[in-house]
C-alpha atoms as a PDB file:
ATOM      1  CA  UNK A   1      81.758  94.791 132.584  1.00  0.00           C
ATOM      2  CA  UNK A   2      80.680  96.198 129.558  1.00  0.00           C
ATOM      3  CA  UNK A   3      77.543  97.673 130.718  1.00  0.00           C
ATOM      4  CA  UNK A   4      80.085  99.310 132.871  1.00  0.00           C
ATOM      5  CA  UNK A   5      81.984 100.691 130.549  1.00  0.00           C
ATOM      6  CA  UNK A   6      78.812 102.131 128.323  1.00  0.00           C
ATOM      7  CA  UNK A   7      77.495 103.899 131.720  1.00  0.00           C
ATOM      8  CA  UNK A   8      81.095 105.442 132.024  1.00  0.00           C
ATOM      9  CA  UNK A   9      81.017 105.998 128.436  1.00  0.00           C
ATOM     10  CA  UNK A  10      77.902 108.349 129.203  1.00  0.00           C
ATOM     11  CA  UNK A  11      78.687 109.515 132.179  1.00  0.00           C
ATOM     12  CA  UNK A  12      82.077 110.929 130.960  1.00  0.00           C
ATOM     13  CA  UNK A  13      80.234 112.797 127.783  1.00  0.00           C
ATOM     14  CA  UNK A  14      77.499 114.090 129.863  1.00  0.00           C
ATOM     15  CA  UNK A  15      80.219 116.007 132.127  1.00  0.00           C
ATOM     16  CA  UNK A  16      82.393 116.551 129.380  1.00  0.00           C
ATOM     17  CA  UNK A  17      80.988 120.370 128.852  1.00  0.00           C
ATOM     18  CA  UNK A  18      81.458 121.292 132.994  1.00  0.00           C
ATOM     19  CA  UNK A  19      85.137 119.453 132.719  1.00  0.00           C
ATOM     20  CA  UNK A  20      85.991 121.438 129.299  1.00  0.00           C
ATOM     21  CA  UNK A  21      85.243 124.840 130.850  1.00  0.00           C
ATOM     22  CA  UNK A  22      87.255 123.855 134.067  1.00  0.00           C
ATOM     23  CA  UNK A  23      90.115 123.125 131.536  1.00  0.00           C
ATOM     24  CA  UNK A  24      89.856 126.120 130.150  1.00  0.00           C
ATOM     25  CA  UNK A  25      89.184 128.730 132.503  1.00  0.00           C
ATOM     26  CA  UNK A  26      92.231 127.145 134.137  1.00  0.00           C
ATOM     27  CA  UNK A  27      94.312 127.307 131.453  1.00  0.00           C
ATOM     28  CA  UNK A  28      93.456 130.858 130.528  1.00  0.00           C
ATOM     29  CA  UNK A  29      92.834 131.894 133.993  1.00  0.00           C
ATOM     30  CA  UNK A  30      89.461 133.529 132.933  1.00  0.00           C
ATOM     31  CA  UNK A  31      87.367 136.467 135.290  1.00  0.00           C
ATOM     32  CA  UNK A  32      83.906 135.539 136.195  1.00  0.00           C
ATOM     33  CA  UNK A  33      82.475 137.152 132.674  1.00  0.00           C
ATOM     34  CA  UNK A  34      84.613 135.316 130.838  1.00  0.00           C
ATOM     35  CA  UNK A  35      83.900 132.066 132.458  1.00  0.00           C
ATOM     36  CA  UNK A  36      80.537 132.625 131.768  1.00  0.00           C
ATOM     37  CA  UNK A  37      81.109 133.431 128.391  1.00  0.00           C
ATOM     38  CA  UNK A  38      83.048 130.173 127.465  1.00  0.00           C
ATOM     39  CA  UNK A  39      80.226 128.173 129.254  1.00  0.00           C
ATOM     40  CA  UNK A  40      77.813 129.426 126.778  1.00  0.00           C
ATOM     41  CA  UNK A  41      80.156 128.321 124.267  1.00  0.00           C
ATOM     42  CA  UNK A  42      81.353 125.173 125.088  1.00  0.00           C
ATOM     43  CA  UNK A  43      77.449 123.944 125.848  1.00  0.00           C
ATOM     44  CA  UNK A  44      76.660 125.351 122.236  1.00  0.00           C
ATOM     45  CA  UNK A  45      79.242 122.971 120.861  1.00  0.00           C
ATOM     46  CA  UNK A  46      78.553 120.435 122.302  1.00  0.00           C
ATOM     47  CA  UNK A  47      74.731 120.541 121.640  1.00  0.00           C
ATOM     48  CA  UNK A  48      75.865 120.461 117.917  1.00  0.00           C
ATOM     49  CA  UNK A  49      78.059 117.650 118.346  1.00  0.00           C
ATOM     50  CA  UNK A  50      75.579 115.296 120.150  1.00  0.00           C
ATOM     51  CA  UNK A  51      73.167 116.521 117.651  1.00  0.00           C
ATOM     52  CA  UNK A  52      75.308 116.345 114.770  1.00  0.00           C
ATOM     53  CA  UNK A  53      78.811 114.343 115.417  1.00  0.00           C
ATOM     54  CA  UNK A  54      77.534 111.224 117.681  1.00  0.00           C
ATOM     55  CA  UNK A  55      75.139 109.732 115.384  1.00  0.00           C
ATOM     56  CA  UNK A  56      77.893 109.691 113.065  1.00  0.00           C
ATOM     57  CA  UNK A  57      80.439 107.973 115.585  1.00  0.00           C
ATOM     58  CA  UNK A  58      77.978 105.496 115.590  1.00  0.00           C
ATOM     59  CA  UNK A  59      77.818 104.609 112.099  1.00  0.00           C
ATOM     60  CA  UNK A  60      81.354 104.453 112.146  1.00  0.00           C
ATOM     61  CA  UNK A  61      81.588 101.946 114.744  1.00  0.00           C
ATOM     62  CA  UNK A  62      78.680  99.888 113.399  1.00  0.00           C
ATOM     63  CA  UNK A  63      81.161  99.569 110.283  1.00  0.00           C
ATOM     64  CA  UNK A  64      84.042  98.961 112.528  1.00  0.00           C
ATOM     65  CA  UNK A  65      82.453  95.872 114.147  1.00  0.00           C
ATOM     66  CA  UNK A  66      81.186  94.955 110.830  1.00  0.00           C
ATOM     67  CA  UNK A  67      84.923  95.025 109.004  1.00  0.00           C
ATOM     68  CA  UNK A  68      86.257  92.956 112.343  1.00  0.00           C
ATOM     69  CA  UNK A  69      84.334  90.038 112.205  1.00  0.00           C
ATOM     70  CA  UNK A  70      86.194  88.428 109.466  1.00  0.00           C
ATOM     71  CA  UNK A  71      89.619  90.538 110.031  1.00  0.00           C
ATOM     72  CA  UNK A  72      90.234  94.045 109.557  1.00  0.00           C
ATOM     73  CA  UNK A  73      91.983  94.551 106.371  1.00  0.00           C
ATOM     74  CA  UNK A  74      93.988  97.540 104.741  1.00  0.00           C
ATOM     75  CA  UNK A  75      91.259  99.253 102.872  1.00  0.00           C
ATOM     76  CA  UNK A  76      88.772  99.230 106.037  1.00  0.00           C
ATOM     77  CA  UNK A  77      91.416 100.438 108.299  1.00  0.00           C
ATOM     78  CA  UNK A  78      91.871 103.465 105.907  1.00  0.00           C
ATOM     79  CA  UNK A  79      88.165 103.801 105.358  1.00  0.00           C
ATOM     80  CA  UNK A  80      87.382 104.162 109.456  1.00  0.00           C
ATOM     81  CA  UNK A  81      90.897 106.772 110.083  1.00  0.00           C
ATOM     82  CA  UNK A  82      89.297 109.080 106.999  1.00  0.00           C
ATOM     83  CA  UNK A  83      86.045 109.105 109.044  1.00  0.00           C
ATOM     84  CA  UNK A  84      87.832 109.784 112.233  1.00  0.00           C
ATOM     85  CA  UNK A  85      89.646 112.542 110.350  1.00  0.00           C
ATOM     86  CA  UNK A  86      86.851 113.779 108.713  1.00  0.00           C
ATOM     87  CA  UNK A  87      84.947 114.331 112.252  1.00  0.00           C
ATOM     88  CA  UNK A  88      88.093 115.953 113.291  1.00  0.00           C
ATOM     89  CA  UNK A  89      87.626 118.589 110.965  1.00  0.00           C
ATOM     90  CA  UNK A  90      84.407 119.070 111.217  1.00  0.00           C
ATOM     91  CA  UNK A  91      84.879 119.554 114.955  1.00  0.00           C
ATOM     92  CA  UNK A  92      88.019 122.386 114.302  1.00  0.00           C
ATOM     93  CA  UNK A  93      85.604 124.037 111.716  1.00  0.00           C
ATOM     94  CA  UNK A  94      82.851 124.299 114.804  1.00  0.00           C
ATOM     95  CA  UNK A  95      84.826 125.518 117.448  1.00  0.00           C
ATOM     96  CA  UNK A  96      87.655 127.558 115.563  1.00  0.00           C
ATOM     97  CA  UNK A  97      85.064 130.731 115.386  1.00  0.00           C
ATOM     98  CA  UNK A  98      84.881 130.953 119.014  1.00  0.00           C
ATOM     99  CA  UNK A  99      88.326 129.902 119.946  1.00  0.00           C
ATOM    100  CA  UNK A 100      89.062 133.174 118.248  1.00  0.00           C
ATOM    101  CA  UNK A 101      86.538 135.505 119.935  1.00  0.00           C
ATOM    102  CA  UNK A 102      88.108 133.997 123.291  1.00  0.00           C
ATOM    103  CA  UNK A 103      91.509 134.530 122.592  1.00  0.00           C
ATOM    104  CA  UNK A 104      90.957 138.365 121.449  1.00  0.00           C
ATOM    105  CA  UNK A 105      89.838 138.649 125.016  1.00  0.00           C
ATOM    106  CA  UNK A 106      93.150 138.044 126.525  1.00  0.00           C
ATOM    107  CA  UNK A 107      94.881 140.389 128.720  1.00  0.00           C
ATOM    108  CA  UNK A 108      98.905 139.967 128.437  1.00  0.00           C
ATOM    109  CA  UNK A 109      98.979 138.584 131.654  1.00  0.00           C
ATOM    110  CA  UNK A 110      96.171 135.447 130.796  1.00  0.00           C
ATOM    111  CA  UNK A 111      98.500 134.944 127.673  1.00  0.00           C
ATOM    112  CA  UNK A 112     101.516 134.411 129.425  1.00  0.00           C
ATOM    113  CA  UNK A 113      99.651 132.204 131.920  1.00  0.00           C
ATOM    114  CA  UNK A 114      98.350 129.927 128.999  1.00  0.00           C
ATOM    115  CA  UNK A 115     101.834 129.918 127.868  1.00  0.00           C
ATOM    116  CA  UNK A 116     102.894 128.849 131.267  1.00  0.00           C
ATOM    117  CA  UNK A 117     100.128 126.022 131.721  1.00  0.00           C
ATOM    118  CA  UNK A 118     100.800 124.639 128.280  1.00  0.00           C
ATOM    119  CA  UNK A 119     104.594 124.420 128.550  1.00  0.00           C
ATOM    120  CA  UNK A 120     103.973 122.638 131.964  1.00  0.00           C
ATOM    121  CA  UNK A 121     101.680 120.393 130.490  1.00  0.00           C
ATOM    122  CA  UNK A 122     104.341 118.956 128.378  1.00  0.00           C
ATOM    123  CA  UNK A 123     106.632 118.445 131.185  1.00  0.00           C
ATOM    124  CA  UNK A 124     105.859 115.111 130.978  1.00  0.00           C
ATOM    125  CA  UNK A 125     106.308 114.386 127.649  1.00  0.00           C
ATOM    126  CA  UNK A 126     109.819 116.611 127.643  1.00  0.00           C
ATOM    127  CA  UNK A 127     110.932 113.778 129.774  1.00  0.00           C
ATOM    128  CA  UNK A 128     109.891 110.896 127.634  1.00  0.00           C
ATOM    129  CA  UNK A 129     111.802 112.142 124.922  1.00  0.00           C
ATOM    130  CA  UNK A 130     114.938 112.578 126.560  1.00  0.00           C
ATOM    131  CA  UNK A 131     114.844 109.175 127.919  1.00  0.00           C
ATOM    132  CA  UNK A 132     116.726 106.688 125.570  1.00  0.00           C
ATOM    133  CA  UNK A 133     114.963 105.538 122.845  1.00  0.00           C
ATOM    134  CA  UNK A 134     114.623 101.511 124.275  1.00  0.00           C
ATOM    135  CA  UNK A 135     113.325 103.329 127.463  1.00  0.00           C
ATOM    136  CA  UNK A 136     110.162 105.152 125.018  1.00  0.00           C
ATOM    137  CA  UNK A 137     109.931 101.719 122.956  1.00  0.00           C
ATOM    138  CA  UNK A 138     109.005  99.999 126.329  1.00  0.00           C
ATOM    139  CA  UNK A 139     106.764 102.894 127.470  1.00  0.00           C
ATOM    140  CA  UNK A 140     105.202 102.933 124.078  1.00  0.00           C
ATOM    141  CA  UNK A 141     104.622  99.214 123.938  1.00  0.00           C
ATOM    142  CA  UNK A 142     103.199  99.003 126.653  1.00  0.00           C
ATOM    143  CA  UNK A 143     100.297 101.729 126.154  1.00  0.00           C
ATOM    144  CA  UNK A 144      99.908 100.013 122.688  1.00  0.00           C
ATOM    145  CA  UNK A 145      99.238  96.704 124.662  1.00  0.00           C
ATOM    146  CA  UNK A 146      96.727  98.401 127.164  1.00  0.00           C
ATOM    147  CA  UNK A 147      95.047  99.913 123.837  1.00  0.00           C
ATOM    148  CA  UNK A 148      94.521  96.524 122.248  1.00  0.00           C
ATOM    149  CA  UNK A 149      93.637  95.086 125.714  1.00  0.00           C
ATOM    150  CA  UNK A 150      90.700  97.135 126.199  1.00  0.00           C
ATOM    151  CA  UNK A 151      89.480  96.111 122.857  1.00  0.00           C
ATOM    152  CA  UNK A 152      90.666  92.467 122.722  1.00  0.00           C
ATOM    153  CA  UNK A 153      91.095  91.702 126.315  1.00  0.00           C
ATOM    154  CA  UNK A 154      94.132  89.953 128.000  1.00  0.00           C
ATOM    155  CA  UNK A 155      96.442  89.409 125.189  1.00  0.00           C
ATOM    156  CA  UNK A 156      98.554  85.921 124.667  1.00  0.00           C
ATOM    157  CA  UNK A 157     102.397  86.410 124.881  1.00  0.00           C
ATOM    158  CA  UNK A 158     103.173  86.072 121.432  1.00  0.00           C
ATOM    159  CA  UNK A 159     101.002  89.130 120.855  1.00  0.00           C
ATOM    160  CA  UNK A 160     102.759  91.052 123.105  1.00  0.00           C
ATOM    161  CA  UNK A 161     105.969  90.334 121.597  1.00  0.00           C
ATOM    162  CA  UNK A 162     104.533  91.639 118.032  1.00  0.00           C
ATOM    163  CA  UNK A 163     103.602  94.594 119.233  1.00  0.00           C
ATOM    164  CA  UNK A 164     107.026  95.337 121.190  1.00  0.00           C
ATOM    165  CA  UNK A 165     108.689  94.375 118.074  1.00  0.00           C
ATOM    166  CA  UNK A 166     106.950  96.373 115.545  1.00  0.00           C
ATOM    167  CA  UNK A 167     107.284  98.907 118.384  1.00  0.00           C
ATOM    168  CA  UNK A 168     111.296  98.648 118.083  1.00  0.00           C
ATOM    169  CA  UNK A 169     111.176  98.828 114.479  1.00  0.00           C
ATOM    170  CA  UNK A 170     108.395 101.699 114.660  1.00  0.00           C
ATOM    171  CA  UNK A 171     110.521 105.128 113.314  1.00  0.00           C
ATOM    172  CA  UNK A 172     110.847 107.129 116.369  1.00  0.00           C
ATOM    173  CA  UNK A 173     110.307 110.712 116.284  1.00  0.00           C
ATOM    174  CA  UNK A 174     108.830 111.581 119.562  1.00  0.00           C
ATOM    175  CA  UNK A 175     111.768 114.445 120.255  1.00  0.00           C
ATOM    176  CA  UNK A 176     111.530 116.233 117.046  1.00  0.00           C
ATOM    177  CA  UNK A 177     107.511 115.879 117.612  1.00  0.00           C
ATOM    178  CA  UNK A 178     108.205 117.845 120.551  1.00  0.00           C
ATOM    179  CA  UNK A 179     110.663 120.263 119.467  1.00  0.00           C
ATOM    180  CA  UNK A 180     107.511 120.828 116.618  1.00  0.00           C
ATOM    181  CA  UNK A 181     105.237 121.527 119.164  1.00  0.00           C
ATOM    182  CA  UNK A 182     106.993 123.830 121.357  1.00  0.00           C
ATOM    183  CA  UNK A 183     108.364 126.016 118.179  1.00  0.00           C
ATOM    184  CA  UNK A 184     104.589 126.318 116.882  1.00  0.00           C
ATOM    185  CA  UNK A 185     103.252 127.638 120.622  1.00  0.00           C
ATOM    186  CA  UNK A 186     106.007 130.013 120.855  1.00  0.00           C
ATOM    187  CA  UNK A 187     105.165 131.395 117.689  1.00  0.00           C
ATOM    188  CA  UNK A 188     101.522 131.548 118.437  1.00  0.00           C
ATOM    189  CA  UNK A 189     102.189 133.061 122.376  1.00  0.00           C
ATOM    190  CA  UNK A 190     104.005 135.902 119.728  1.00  0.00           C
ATOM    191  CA  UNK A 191     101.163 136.242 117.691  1.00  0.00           C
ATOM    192  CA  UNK A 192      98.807 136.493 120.497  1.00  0.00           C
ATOM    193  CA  UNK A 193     100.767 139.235 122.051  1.00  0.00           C
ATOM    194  CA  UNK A 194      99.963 141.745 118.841  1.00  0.00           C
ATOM    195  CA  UNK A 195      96.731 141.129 119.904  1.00  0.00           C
ATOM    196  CA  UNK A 196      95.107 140.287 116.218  1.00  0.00           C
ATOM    197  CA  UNK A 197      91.576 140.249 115.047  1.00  0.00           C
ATOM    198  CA  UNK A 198      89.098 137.045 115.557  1.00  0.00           C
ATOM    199  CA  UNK A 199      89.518 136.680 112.080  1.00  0.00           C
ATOM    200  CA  UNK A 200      93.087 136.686 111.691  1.00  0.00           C
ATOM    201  CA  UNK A 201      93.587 134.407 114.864  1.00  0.00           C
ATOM    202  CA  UNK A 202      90.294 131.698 113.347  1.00  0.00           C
ATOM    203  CA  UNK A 203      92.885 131.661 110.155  1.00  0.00           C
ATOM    204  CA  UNK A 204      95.955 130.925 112.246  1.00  0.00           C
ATOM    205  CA  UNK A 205      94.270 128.153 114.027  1.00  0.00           C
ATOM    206  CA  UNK A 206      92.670 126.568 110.682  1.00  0.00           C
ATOM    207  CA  UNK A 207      96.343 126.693 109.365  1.00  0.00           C
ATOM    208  CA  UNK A 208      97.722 125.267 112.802  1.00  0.00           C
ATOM    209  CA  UNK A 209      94.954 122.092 112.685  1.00  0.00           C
ATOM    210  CA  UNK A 210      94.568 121.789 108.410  1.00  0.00           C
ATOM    211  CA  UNK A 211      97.550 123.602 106.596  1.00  0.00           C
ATOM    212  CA  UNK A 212     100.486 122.611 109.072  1.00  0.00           C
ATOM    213  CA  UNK A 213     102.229 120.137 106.879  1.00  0.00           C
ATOM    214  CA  UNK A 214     103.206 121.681 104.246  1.00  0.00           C
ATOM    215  CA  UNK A 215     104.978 124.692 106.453  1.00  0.00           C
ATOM    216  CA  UNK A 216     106.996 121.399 108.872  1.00  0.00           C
ATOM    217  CA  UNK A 217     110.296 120.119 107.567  1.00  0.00           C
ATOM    218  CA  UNK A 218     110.622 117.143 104.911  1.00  0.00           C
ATOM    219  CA  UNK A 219     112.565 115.223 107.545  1.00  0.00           C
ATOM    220  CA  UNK A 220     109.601 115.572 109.966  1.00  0.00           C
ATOM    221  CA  UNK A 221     106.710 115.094 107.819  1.00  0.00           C
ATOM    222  CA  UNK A 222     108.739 111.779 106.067  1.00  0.00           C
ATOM    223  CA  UNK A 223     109.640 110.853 109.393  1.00  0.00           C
ATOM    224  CA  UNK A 224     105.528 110.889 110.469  1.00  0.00           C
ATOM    225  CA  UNK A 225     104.350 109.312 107.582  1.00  0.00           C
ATOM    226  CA  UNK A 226     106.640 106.520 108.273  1.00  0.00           C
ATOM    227  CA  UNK A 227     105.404 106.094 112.192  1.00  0.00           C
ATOM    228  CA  UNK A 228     101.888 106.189 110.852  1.00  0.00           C
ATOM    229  CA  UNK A 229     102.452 103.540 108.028  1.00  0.00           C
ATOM    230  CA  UNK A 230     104.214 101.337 110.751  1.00  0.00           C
ATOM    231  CA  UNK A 231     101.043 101.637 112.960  1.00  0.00           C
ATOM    232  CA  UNK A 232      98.874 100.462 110.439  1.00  0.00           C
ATOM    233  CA  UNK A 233     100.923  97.916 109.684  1.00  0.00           C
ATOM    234  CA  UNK A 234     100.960  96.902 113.615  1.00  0.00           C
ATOM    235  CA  UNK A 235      97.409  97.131 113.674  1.00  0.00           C
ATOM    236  CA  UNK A 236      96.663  95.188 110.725  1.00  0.00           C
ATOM    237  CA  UNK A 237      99.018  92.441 111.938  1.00  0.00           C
ATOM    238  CA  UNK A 238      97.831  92.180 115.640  1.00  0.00           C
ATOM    239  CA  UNK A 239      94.422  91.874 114.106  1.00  0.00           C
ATOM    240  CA  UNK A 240      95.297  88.787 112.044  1.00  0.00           C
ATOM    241  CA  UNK A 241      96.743  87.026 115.265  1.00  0.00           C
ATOM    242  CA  UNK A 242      93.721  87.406 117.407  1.00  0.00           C
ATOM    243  CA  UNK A 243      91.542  84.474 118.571  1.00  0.00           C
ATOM    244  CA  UNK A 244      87.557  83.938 117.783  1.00  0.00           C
ATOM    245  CA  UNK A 245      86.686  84.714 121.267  1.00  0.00           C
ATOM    246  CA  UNK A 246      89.284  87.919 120.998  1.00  0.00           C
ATOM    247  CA  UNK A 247      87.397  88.647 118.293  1.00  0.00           C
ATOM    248  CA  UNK A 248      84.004  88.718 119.881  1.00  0.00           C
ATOM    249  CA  UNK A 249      84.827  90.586 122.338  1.00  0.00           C
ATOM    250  CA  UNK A 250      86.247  93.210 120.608  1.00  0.00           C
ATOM    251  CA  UNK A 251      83.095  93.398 118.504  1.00  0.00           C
ATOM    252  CA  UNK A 252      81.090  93.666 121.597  1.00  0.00           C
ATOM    253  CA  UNK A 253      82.892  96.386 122.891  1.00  0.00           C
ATOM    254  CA  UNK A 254      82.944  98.648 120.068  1.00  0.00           C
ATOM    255  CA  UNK A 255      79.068  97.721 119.582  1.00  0.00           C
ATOM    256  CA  UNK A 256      78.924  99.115 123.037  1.00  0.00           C
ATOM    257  CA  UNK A 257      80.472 102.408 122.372  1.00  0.00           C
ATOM    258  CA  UNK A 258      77.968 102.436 119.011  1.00  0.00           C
ATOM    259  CA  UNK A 259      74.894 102.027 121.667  1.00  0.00           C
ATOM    260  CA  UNK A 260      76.587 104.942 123.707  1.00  0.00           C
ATOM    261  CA  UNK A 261      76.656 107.593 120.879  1.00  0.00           C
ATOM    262  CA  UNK A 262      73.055 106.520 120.162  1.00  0.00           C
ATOM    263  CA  UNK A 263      71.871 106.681 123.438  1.00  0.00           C
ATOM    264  CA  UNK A 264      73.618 110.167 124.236  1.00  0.00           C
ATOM    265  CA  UNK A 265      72.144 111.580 120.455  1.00  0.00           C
ATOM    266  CA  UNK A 266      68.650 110.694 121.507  1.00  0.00           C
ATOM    267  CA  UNK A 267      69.109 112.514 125.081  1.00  0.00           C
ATOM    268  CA  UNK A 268      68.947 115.770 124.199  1.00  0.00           C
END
């Protein structure tokens, strides 16, 4: 099975460029030039990352397996989400440059049809939080159980019930999330229709993906902090109540995804 899962692993990356641009042109409903443009672009990027990013992922997992085998613990978890965060900025401060050349490009009507495919996209979501909140707990515990499954495998009862009860007493926020979200892309669909400079639009996304917080409202940001804090805390705590053999095969698994990243590095 796992040999499975590193072939999909590699598979998925190596088509990730041809999917990207499918995304995109989609979104954007791009001409033939343009298309051709954000191909260039997209396998530029991701040339750099497989270069750059991957060998990093795999240090970070090689750490992550090492920090499991004896049980993950509250400085390790915070040491592996500052790498993840880290290689999400590097990855913004990559791509923003040619985000912005793309987006000068746009007639009026390819910005309203981004608008259009982005609000749709959250259709789904738009339900979810206007279902009651026990409805999202459920829905939430159980993609938190899947997560942990594909790490842990098939999980005893009694972990299942601590992760639908720190689930329950997880601070919910996913409506204001989306109220967030949909006030920020209106305000960007505005600023896209005065039809700014590259430069101007790069600084509006590097504010949208690294100076956000501070312009959100104390009652969201206190209210995200708190759902992060409680993940952790879930995290930490499933940890402690898994098994030797859960254990193991966790540590295979995210050895497997380290193999991956070093396998797709070398094949460039």
């Amino acid at each position: 099975m796992l040999v499975t899962a590193c072939s999909t692993t590699r598979m998925l990356y190596d088509n990730a460029p041809w999917l990207l641009q499918t995304k995109v042109s989609a979104y954007l409903d791009l001409d033939s030039t343009q298309n051709e443009t954000v191909g260039q672009q997209i396998d530029r990027l991701f040339l750099w990352h497989r270069e750059t990013e991957l060998p990093i992922y795999a240090a970070l997992m090689t750490g992550l397996a090492d920090d499991l085998a004896d049980g993950l613990s509250a400085p390790e978890l915070e040491r592996f989400l500052r790498g993840l965060e880290r290689a999400r900025y590097r990855l913004v401060q990559q791509a923003v440059p040619e985000m912005a050349k793309l987006f000068t490009q746009l007639s009026p009507d390819q910005i309203a049809h981004f608008d259009g495919q982005v609000r749709e996209s959250w259709a789904e979501e738009k339900i979810l939080s206007e279902m009651p909140i026990e409805d999202r707990q459920v829905k939430r515990a159980a993609r938190w159980i899947d997560r942990f499954s594909e790490f842990y495998g098939a999980l005893e009862p009694d972990q299942r019930r601590l992760i639908q009860s720190a689930i329950t007493n997880d601070p919910d926020f996913q409506p204001m999330r989306l109220r967030q979200k949909l006030q920020r892309h209106t305000e960007f669909i505005a600023f896209l229709y005065e039809f700014p400079s590259p430069g101007a639009i790069a600084d509006r996304l590097h504010w949208a993906w690294d100076d956000l917080d501070a312009s959100l409202s104390a009652t969201y940001r206190n209210a995200q902090t708190a759902s992060l804090e409680a993940t952790k805390r879930m995290i930490l705590d499933v940890d402690a109540h898994m098994s030797g053999p859960q254990r193991a095969r966790a540590i295979r698994r995210i050895l497997s995804y380290r193999d991956d990243f070093t396998a797709l590095a070398a094949d460039k």
